[in-house]
PDB file of N, CA and C in Angstrom:
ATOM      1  N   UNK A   1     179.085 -59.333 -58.204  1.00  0.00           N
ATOM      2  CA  UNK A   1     177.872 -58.926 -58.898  1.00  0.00           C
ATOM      3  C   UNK A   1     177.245 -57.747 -58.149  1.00  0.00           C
ATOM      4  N   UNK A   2     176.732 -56.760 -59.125  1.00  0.00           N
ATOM      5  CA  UNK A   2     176.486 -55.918 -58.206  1.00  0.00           C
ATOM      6  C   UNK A   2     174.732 -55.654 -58.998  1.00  0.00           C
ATOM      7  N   UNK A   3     173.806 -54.918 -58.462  1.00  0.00           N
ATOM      8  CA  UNK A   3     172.439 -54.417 -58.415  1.00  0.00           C
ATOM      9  C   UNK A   3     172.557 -53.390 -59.935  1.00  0.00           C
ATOM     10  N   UNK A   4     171.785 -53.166 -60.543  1.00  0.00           N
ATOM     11  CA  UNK A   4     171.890 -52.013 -61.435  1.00  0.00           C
ATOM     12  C   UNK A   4     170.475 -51.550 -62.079  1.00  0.00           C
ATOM     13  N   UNK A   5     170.181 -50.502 -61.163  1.00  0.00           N
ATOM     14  CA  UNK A   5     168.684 -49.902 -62.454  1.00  0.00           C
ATOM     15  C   UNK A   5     169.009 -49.649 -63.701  1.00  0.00           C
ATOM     16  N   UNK A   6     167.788 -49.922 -64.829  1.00  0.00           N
ATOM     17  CA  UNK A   6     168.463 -49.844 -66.300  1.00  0.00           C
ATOM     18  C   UNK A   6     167.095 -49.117 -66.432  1.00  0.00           C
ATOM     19  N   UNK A   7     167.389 -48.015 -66.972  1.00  0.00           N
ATOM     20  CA  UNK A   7     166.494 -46.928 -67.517  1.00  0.00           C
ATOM     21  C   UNK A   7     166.360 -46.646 -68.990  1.00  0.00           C
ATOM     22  N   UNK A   8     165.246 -47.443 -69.584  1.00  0.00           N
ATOM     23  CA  UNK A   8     165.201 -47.497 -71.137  1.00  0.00           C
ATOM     24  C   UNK A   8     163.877 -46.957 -71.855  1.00  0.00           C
ATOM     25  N   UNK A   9     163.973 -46.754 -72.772  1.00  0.00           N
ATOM     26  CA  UNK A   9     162.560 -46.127 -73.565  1.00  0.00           C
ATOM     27  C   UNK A   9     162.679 -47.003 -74.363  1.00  0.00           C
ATOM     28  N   UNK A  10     160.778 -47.637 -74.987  1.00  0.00           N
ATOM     29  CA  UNK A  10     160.625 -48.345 -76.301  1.00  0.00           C
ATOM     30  C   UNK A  10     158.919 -47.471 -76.721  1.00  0.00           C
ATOM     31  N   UNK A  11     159.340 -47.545 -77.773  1.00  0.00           N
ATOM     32  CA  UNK A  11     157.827 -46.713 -78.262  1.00  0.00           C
ATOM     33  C   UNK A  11     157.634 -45.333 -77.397  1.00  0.00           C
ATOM     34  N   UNK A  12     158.715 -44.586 -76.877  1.00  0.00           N
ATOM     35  CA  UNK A  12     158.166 -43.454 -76.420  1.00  0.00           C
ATOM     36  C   UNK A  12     157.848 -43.437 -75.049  1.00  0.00           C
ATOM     37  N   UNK A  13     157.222 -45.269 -74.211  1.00  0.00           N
ATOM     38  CA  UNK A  13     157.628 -45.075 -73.264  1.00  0.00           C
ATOM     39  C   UNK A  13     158.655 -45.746 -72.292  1.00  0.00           C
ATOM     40  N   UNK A  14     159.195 -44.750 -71.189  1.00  0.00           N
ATOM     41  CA  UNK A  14     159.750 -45.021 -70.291  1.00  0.00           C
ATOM     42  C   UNK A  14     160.064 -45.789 -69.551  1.00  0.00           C
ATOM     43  N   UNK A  15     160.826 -46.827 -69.191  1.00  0.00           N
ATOM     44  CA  UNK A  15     160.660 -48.168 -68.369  1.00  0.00           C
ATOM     45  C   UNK A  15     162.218 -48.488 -67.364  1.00  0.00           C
ATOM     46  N   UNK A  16     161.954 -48.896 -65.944  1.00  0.00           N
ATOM     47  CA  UNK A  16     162.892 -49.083 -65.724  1.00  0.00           C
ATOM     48  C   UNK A  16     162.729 -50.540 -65.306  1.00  0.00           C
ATOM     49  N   UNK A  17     164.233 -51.175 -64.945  1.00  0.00           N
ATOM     50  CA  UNK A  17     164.252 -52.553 -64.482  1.00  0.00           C
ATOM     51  C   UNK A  17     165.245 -52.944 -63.716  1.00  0.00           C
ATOM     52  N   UNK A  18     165.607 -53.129 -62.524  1.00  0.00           N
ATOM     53  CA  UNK A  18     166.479 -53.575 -61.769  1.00  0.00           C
ATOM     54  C   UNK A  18     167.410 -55.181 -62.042  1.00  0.00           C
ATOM     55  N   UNK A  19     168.536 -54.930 -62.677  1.00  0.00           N
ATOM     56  CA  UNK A  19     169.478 -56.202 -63.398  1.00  0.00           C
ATOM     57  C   UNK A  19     170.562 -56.034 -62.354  1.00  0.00           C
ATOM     58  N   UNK A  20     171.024 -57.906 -61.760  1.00  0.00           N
ATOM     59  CA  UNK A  20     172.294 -57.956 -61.616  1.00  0.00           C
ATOM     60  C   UNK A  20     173.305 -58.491 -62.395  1.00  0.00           C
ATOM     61  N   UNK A  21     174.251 -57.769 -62.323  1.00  0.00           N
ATOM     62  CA  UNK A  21     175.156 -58.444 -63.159  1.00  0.00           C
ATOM     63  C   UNK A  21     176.610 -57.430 -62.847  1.00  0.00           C
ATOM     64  N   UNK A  22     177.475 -58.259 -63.447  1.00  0.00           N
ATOM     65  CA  UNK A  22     178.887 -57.677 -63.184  1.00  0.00           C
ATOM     66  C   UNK A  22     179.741 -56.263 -63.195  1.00  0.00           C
ATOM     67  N   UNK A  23     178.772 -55.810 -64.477  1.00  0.00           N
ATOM     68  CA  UNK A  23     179.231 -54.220 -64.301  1.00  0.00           C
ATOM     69  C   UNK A  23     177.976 -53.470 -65.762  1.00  0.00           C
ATOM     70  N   UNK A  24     178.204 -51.892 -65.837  1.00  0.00           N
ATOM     71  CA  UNK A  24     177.004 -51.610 -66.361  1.00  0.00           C
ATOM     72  C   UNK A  24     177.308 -52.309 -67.892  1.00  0.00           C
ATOM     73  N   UNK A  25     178.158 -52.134 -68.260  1.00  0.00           N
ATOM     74  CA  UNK A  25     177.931 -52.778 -70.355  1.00  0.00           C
ATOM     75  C   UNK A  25     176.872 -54.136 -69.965  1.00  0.00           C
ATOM     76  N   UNK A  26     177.336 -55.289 -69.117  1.00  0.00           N
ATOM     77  CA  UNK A  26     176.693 -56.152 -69.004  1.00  0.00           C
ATOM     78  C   UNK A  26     175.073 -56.291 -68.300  1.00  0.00           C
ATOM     79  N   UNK A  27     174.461 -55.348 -67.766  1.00  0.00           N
ATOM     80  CA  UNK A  27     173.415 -55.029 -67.731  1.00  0.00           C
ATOM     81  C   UNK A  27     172.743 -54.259 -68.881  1.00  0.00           C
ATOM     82  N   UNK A  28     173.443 -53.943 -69.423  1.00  0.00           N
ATOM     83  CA  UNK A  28     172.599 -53.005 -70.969  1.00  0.00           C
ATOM     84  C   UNK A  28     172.274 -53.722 -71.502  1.00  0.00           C
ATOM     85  N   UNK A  29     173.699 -55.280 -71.593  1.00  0.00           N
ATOM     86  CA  UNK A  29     173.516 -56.063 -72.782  1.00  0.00           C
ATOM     87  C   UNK A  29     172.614 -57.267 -72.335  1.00  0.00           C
ATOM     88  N   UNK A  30     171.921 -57.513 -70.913  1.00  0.00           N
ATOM     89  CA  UNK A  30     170.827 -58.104 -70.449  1.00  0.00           C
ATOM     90  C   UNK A  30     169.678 -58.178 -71.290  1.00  0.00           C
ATOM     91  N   UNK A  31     169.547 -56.517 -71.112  1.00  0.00           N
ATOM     92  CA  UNK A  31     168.146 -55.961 -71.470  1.00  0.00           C
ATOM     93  C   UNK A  31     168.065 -55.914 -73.136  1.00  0.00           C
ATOM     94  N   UNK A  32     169.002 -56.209 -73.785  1.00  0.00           N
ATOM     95  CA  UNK A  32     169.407 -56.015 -75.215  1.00  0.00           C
ATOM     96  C   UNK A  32     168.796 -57.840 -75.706  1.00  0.00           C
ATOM     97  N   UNK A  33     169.859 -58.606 -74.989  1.00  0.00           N
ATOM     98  CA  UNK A  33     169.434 -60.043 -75.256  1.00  0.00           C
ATOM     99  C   UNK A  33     167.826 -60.720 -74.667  1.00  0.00           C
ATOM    100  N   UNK A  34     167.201 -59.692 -74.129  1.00  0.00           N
ATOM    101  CA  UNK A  34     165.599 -60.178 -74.117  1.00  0.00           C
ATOM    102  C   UNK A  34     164.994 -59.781 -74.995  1.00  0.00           C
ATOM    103  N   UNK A  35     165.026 -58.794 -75.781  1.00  0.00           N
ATOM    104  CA  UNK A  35     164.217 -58.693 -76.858  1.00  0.00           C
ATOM    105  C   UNK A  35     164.835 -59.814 -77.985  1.00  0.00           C
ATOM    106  N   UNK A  36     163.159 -60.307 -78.900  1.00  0.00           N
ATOM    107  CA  UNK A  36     163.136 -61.464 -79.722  1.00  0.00           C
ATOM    108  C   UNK A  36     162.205 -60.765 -80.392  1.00  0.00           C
ATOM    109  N   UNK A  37     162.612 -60.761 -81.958  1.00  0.00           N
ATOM    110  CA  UNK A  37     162.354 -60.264 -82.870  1.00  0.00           C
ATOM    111  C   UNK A  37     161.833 -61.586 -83.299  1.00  0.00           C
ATOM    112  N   UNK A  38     160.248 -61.789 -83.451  1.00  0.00           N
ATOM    113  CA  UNK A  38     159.419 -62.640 -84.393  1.00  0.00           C
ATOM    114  C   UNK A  38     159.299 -62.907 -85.558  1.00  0.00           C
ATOM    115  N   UNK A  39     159.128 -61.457 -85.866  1.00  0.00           N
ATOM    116  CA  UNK A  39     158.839 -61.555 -87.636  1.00  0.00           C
ATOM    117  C   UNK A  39     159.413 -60.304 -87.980  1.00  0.00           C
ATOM    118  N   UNK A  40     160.173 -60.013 -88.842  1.00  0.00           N
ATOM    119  CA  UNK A  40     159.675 -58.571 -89.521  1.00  0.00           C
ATOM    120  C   UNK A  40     159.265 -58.345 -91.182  1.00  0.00           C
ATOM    121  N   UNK A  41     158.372 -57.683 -91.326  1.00  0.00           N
ATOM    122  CA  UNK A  41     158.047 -57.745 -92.766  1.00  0.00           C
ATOM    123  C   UNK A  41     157.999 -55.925 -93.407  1.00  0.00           C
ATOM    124  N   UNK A  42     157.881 -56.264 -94.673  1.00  0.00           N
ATOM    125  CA  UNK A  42     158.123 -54.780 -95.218  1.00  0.00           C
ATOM    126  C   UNK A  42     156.514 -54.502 -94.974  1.00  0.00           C
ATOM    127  N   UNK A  43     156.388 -52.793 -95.156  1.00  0.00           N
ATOM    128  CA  UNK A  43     155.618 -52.320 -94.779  1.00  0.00           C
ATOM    129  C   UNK A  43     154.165 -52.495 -96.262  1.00  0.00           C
ATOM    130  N   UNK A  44     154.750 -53.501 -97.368  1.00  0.00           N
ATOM    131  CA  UNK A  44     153.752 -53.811 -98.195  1.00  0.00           C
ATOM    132  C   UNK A  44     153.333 -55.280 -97.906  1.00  0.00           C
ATOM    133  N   UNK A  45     153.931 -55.875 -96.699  1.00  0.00           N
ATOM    134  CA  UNK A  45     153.329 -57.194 -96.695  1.00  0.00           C
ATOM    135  C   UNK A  45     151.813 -56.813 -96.307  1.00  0.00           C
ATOM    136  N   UNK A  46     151.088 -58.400 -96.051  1.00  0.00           N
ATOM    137  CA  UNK A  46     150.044 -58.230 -95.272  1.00  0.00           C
ATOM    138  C   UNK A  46     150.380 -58.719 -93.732  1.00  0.00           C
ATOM    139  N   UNK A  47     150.728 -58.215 -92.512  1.00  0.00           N
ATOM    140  CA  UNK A  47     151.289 -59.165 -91.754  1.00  0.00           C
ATOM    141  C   UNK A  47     149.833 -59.647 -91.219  1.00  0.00           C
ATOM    142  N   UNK A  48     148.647 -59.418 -91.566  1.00  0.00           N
ATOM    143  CA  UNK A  48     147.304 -59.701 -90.908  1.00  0.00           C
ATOM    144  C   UNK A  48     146.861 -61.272 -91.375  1.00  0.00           C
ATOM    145  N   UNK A  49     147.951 -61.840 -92.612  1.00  0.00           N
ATOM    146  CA  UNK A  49     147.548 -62.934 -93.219  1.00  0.00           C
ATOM    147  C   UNK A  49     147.302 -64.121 -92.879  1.00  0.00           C
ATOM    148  N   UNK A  50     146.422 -65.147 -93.474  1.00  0.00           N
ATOM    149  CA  UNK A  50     145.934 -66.257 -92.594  1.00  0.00           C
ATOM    150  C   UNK A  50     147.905 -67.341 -92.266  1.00  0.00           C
ATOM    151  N   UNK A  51     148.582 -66.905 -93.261  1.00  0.00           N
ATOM    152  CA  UNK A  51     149.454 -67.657 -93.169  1.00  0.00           C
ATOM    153  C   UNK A  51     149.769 -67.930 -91.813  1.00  0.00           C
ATOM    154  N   UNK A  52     149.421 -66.804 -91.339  1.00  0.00           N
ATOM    155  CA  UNK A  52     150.318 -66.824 -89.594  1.00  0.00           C
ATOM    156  C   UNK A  52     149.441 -67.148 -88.640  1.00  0.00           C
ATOM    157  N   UNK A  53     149.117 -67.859 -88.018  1.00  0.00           N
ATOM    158  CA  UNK A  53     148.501 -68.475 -86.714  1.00  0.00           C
ATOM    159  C   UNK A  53     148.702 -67.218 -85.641  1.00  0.00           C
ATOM    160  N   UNK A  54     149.487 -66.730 -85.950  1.00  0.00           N
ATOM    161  CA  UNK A  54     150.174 -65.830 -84.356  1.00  0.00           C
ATOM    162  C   UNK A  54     149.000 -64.261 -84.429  1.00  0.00           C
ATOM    163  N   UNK A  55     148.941 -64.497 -83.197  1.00  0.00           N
ATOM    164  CA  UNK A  55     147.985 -62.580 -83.154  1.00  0.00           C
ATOM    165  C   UNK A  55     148.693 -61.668 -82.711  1.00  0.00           C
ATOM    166  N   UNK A  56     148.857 -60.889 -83.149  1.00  0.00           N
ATOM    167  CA  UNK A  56     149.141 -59.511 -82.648  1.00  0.00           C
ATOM    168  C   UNK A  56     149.377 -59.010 -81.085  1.00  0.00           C
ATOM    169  N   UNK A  57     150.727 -58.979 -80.668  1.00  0.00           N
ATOM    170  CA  UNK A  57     150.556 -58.750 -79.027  1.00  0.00           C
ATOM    171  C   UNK A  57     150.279 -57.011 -79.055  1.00  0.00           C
ATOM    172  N   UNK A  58     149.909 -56.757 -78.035  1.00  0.00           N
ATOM    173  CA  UNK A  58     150.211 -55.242 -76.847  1.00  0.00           C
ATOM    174  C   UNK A  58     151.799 -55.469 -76.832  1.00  0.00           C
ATOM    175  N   UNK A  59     152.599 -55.008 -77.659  1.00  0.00           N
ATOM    176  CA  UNK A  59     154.560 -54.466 -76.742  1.00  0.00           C
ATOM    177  C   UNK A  59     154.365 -54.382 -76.005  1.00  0.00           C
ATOM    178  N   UNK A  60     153.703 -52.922 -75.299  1.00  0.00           N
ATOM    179  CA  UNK A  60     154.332 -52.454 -74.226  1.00  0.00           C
ATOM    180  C   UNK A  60     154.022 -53.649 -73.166  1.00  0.00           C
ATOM    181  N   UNK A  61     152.788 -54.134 -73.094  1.00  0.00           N
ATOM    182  CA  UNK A  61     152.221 -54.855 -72.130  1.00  0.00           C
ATOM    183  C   UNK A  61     153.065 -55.942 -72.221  1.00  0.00           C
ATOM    184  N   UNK A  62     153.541 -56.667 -73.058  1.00  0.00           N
ATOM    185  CA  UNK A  62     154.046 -57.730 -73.356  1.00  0.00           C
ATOM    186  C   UNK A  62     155.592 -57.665 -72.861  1.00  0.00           C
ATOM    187  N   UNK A  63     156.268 -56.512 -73.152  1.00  0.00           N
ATOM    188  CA  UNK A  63     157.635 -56.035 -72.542  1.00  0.00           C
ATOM    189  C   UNK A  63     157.412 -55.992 -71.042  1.00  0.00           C
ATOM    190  N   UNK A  64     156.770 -55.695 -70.815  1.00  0.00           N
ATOM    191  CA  UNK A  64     156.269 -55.046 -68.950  1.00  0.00           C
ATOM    192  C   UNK A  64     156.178 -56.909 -68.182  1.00  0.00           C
ATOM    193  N   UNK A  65     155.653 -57.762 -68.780  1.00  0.00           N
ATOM    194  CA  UNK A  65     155.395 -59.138 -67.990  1.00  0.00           C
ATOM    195  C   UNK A  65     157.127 -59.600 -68.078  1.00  0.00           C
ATOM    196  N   UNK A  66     157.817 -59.173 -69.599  1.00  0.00           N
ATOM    197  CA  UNK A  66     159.079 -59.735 -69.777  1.00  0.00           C
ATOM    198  C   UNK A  66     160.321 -59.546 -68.395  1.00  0.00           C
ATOM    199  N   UNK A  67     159.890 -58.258 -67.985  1.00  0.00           N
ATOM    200  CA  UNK A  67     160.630 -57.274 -67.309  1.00  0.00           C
ATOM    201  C   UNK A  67     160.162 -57.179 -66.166  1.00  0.00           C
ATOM    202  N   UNK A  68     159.308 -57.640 -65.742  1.00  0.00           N
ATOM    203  CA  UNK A  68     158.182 -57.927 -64.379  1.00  0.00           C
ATOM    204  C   UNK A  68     158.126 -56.477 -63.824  1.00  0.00           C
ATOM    205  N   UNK A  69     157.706 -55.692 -64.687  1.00  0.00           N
ATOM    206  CA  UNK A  69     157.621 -53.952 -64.606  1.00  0.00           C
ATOM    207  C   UNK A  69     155.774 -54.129 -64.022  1.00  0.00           C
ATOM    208  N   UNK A  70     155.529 -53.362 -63.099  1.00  0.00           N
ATOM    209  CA  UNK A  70     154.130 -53.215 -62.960  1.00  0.00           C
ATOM    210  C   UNK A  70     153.764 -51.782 -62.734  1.00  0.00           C
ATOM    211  N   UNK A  71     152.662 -51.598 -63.081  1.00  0.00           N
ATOM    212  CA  UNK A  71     151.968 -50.189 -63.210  1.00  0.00           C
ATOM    213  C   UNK A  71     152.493 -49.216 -62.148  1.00  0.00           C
TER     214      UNK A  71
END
């Protein structure tokens, strides 16, 4: 196993994260299998609707705790 910085952009910004793992495909595909897609809806839903209990996160902020990225 070896150390690997992974240097990625979401929304424009920049983020890096230090992954171990066996070689680089398998560190890409780290950072690939943490993102979790919640919901997605077309851009005529309401996603603000009472149906959903859930609020609205900050991404970036929310990616950054995932990734233990700090300022």
């Amino acid at each position: 196993m070896k150390e690997y910085d992974v240097y990625f952009e979401i929304y424009g910004k920049k983020l890096k994260t230090r992954i171990t793992a066996e070689n680089k495909e398998q560190a890409v595909q780290f950072i690939k299998d943490k993102i979790i897609f919640h919901k997605i809806v077309s851009t005529e839903d309401d996603i603000f609707s009472n149906e959903d209990d859930d609020k609205p996160v900050d991404q970036l902020e929310y990616l950054k705790n995932m990734f233990g990225i700090k300022d």
